[in-house]
Protein backbone atom coordinates (compact mmCIF):
# COMPACT_ATOMS: atom_id res chain seq x y z
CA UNK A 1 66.14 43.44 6.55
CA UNK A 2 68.07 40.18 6.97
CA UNK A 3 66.81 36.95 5.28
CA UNK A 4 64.35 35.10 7.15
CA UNK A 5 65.53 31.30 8.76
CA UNK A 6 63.22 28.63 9.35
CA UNK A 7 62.31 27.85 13.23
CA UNK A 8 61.52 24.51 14.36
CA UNK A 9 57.83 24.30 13.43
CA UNK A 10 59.10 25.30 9.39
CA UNK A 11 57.69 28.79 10.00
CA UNK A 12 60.11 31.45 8.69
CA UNK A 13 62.01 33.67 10.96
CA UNK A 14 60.61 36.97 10.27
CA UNK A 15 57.42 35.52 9.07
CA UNK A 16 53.88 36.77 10.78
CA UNK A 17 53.14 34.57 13.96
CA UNK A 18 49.95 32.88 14.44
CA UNK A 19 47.08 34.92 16.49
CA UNK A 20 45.20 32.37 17.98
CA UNK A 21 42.45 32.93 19.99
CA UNK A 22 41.05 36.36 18.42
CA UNK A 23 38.47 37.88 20.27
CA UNK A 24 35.44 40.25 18.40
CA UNK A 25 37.30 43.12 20.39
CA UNK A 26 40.32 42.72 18.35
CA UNK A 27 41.25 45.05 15.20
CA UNK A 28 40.67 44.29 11.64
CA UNK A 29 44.14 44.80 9.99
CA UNK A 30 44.33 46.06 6.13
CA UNK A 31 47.40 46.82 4.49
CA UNK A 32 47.94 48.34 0.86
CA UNK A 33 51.39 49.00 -1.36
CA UNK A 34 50.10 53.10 -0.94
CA UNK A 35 46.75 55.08 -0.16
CA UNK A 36 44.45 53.14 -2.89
CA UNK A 37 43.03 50.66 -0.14
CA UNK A 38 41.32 53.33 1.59
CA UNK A 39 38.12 52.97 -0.17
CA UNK A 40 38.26 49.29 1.14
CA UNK A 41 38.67 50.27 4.59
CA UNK A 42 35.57 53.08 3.66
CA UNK A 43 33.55 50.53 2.99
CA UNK A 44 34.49 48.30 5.59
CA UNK A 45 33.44 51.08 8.22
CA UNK A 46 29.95 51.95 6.53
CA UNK A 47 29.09 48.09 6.87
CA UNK A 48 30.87 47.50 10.07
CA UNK A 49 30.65 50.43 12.25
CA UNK A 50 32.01 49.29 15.14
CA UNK A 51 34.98 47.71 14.82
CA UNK A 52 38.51 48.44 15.26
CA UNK A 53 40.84 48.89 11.91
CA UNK A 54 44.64 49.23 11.46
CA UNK A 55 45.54 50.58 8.02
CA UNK A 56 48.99 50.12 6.77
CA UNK A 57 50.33 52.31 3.45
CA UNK A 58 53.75 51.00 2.17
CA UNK A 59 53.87 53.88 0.36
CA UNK A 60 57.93 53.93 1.14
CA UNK A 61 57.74 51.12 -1.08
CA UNK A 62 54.92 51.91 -3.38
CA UNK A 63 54.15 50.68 -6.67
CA UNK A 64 54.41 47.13 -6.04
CA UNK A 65 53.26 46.62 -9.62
CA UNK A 66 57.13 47.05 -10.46
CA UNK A 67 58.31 44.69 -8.55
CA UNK A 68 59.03 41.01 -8.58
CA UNK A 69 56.74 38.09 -7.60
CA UNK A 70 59.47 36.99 -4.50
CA UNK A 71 59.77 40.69 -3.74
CA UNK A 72 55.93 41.57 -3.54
CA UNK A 73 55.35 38.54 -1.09
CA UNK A 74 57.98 39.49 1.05
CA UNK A 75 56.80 42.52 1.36
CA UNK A 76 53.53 41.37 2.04
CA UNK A 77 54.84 38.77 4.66
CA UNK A 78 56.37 42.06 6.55
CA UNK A 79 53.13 44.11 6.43
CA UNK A 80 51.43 41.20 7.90
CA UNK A 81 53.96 40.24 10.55
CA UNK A 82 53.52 44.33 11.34
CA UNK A 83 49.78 44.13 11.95
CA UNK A 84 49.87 40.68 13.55
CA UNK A 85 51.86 41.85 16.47
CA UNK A 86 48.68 44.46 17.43
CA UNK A 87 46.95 41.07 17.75
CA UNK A 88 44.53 41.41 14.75
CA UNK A 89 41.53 38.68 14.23
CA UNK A 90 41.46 39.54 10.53
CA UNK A 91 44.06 40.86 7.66
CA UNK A 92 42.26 42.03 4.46
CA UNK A 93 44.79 42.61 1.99
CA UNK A 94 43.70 45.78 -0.11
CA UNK A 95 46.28 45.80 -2.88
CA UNK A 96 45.60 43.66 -5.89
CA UNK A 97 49.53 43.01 -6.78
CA UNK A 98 49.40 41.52 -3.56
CA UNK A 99 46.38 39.77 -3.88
CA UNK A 100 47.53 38.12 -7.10
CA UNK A 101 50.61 36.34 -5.84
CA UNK A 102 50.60 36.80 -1.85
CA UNK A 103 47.32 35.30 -0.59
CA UNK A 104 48.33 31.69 -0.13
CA UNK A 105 51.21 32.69 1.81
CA UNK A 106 49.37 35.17 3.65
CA UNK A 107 46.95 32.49 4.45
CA UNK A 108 49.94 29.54 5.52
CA UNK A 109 51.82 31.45 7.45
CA UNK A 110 48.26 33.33 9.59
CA UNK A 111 45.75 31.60 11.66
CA UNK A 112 43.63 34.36 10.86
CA UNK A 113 40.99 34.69 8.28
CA UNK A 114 42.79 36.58 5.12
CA UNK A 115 41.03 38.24 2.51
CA UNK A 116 42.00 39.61 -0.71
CA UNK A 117 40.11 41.97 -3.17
CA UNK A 118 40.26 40.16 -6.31
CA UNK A 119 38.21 37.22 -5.44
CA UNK A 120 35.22 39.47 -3.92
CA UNK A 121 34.97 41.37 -7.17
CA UNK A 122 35.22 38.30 -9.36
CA UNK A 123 32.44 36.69 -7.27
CA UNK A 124 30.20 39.79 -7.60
CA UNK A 125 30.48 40.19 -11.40
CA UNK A 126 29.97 36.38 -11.93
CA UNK A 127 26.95 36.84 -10.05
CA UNK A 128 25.60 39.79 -11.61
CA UNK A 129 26.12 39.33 -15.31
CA UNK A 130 23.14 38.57 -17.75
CA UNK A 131 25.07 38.08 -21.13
CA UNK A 132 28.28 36.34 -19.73
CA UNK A 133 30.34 39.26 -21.23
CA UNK A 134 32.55 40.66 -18.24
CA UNK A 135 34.74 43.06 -18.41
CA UNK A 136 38.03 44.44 -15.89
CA UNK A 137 39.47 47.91 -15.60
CA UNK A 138 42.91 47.62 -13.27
CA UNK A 139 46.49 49.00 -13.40
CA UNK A 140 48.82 47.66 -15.82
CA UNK A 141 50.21 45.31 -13.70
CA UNK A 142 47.11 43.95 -12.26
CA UNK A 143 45.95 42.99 -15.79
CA UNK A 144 49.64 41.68 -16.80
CA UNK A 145 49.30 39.32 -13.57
CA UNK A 146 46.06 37.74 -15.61
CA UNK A 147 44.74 37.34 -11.93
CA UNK A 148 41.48 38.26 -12.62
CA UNK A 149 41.00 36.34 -15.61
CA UNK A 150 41.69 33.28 -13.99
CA UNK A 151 39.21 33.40 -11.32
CA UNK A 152 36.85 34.88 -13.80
CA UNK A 153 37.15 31.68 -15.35
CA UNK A 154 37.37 29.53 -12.54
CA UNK A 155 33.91 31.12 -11.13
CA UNK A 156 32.37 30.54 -14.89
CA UNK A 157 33.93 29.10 -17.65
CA UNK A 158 31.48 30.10 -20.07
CA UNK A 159 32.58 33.95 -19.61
CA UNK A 160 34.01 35.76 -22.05
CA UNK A 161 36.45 38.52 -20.35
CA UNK A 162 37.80 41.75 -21.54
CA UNK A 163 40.27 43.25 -19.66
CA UNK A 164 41.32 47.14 -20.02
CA UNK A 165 44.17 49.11 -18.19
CA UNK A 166 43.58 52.50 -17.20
CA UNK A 167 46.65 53.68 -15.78
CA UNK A 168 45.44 57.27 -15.69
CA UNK A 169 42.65 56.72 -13.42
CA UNK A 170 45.02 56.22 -10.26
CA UNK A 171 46.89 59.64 -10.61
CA UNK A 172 43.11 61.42 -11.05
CA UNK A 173 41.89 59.47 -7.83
CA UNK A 174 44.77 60.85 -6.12
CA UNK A 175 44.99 64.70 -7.21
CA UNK A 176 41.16 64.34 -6.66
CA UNK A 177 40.36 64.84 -10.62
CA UNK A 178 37.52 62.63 -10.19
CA UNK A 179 34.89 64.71 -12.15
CA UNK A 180 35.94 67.23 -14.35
CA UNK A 181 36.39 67.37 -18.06
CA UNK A 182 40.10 65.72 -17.84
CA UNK A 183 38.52 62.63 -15.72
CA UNK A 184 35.92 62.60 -18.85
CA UNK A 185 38.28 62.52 -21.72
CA UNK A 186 40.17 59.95 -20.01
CA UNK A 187 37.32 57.86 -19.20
CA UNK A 188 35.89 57.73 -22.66
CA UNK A 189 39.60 57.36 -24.30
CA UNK A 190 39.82 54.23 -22.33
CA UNK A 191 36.33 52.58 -22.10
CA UNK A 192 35.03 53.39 -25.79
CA UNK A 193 35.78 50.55 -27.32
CA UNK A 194 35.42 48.27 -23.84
CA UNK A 195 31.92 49.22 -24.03
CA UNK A 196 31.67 48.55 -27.86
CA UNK A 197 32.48 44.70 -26.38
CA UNK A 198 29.38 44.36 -25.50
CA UNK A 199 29.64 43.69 -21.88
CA UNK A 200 26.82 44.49 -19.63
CA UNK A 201 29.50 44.50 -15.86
CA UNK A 202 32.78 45.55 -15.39
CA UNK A 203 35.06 45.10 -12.47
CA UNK A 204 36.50 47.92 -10.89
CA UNK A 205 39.84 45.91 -10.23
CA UNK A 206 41.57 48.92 -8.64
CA UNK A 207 41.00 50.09 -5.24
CA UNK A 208 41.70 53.56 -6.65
CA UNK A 209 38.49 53.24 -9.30
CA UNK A 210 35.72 53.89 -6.91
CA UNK A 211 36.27 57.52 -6.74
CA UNK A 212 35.81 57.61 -10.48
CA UNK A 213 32.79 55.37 -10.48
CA UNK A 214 30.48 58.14 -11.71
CA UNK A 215 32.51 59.29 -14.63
CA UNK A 216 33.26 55.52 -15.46
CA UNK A 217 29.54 55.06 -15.46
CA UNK A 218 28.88 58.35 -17.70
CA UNK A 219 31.10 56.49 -20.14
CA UNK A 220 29.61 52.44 -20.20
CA UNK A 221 26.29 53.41 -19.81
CA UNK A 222 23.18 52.17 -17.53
CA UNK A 223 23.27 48.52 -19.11
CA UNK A 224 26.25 48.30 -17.87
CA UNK A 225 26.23 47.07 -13.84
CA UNK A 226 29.76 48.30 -12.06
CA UNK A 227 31.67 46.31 -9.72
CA UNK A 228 32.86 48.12 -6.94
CA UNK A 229 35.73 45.47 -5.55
CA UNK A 230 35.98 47.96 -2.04
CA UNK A 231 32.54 47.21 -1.56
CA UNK A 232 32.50 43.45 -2.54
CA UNK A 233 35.83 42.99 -0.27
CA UNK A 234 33.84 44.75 2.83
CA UNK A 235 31.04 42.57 2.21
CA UNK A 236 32.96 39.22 2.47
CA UNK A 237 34.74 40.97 5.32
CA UNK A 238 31.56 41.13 7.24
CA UNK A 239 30.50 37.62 5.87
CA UNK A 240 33.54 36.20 7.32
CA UNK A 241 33.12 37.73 10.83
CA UNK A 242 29.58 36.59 10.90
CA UNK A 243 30.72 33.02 10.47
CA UNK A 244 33.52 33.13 12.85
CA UNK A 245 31.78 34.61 15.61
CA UNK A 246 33.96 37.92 15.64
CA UNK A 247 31.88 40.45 14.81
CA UNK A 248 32.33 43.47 16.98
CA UNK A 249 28.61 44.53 17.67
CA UNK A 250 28.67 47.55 19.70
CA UNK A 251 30.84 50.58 20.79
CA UNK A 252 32.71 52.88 19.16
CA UNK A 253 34.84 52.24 16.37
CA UNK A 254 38.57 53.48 15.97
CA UNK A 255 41.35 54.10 12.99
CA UNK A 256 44.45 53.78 13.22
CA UNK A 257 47.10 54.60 10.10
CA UNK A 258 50.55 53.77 9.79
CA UNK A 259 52.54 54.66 6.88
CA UNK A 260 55.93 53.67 5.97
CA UNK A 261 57.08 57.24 3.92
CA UNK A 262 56.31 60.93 5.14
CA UNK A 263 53.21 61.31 6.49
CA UNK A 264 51.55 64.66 5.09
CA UNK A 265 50.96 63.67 1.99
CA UNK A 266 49.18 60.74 3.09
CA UNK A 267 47.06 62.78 5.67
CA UNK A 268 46.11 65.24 3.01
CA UNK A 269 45.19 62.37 -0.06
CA UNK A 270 43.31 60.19 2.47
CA UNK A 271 40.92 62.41 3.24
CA UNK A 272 39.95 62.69 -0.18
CA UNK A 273 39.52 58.71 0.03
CA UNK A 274 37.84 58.09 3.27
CA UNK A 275 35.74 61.58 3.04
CA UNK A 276 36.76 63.01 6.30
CA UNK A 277 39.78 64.78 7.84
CA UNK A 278 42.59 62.63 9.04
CA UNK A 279 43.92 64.11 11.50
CA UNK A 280 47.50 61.93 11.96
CA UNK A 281 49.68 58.72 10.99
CA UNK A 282 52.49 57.35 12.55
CA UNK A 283 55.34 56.63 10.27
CA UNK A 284 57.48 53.19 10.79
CA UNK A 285 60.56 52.36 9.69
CA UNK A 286 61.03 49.65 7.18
């Protein structure tokens, strides 16, 4: 894609145009680097069960983890000028790279609410924790970014944060190794000494993480509370339509996936993610 210019009002060329005027009938628009944000948009349809959701997998581009500040927010502007133009009244961004250094962009260049999944979680665990120890499962590049640190901190000064990444966990999600005795092993190679810390909640900072939530449990014990940042994320989705007036309260609900790679292997994974058959995507070209 060509650079973007600047028009008139200093809004890039290229950049996502303003939706003014949503309406409750309008879609909810959710975009991740791959498949991971599924279990946001999961949650999002058990508390919300009758709206309208776009989901958008760059999984031609996936991992954004690898890539560069400049590069992830471009990439993010793109997703979000994709999903503005079906008119969305919300974007939740359901990739944490993205999260980390996209959001205020996202949220200059949108006159839409934006949400992100790192502040949700961080919000939750603040909330929840007795002994002020917290601690963070994510990628590698998620806990590289420090993002969740620094709201942890922001949120509650007094914390003290230990951060863990489980790389492992995202290729299990995916094959659907979620509770057998390799998901185990892994578990308790990575969260032995995390729960050794002391910490009584942890942050699932991973949209992948959910599906492992019971063998991450087995592992930390019941003293320790678990953060499920899908959840939290559909919770301050719903929180936000509430206070804008654009909840969609009745009628049936739709789904829509668009993918920017081949689309069978996203048909087949998904369904492990979202617990029912998914039937088609329509790829775009990037």
């Amino acid at each position: 894609m060509k650079p973007a210019g600047r028009t008139g009002n200093g809004r890039r060329r290229g950049a996502p145009a303003a939706s003014n005027g949503s309406s409750a009938g309008a879609a909810i628009g959710i975009f991740d680097s791959g498949i991971g944000g599924l279990t946001v948009l999961r949650a999002i349809t058990e508390l919300l069960p009758h709206e309208h959701l776009i989901y958008l997998g760059d999984t031609g581009r996936y991992p954004y983890g690898t890539k560069s500040a400049d590069t992830v927010r471009r990439y993010s502007l793109e997703n979000a000028a994709f999903l503005a133009d079906k008119g969305i009244k919300m974007l939740v961004v359901a990739c944490n790279t993205s999260s980390a250094v996209a959001l205020d962009s996202l949220r200059e260049q949108l006159d839409v609410p934006v949400i992100g999944v790192i502040e949700p979680g961080a919000t939750a665990a603040v909330t929840r924790t007795r002994n002020r120890k917290v601690g963070v499962i994510a990628t590698e590049a998620t806990i590289a970014s420090g993002a969740y640190t620094r709201v942890l901190k922001r949120l509650g000064s007094d914390l003290e944060i230990y951060t863990r990444a489980c790389p492992l966990f995202v290729p299990l999600a995916e094959e659907g190794w979620v509770d057998n005795a390799v998901a185990q092993s892994t578990a308790a190679l990575y969260l032995t000494s995390l729960k050794r810390s002391g910490i009584d909640t942890l942050v699932l900072g991973c949209t992948h993480y959910p599906l492992l939530a019971e063998v991450i449990a087995g592992v930390m014990g019941p003293k320790v509370t678990l953060v499920d940042s899908a959840r939290t994320t559909a919770v301050a989705v719903r929180e936000t339509l509430v206070r804008t007036g654009l909840t969609r309260r009745a009628g049936a609900s739709s789904v829509s996936f668009f993918v920017t790679d081949t689309t069978d292997r996203f048909a087949k994974v998904a369904s492990r993610f979202i617990g029912q058959k998914v039937d088609s995507a329509v790829r775009i070209e990037r």
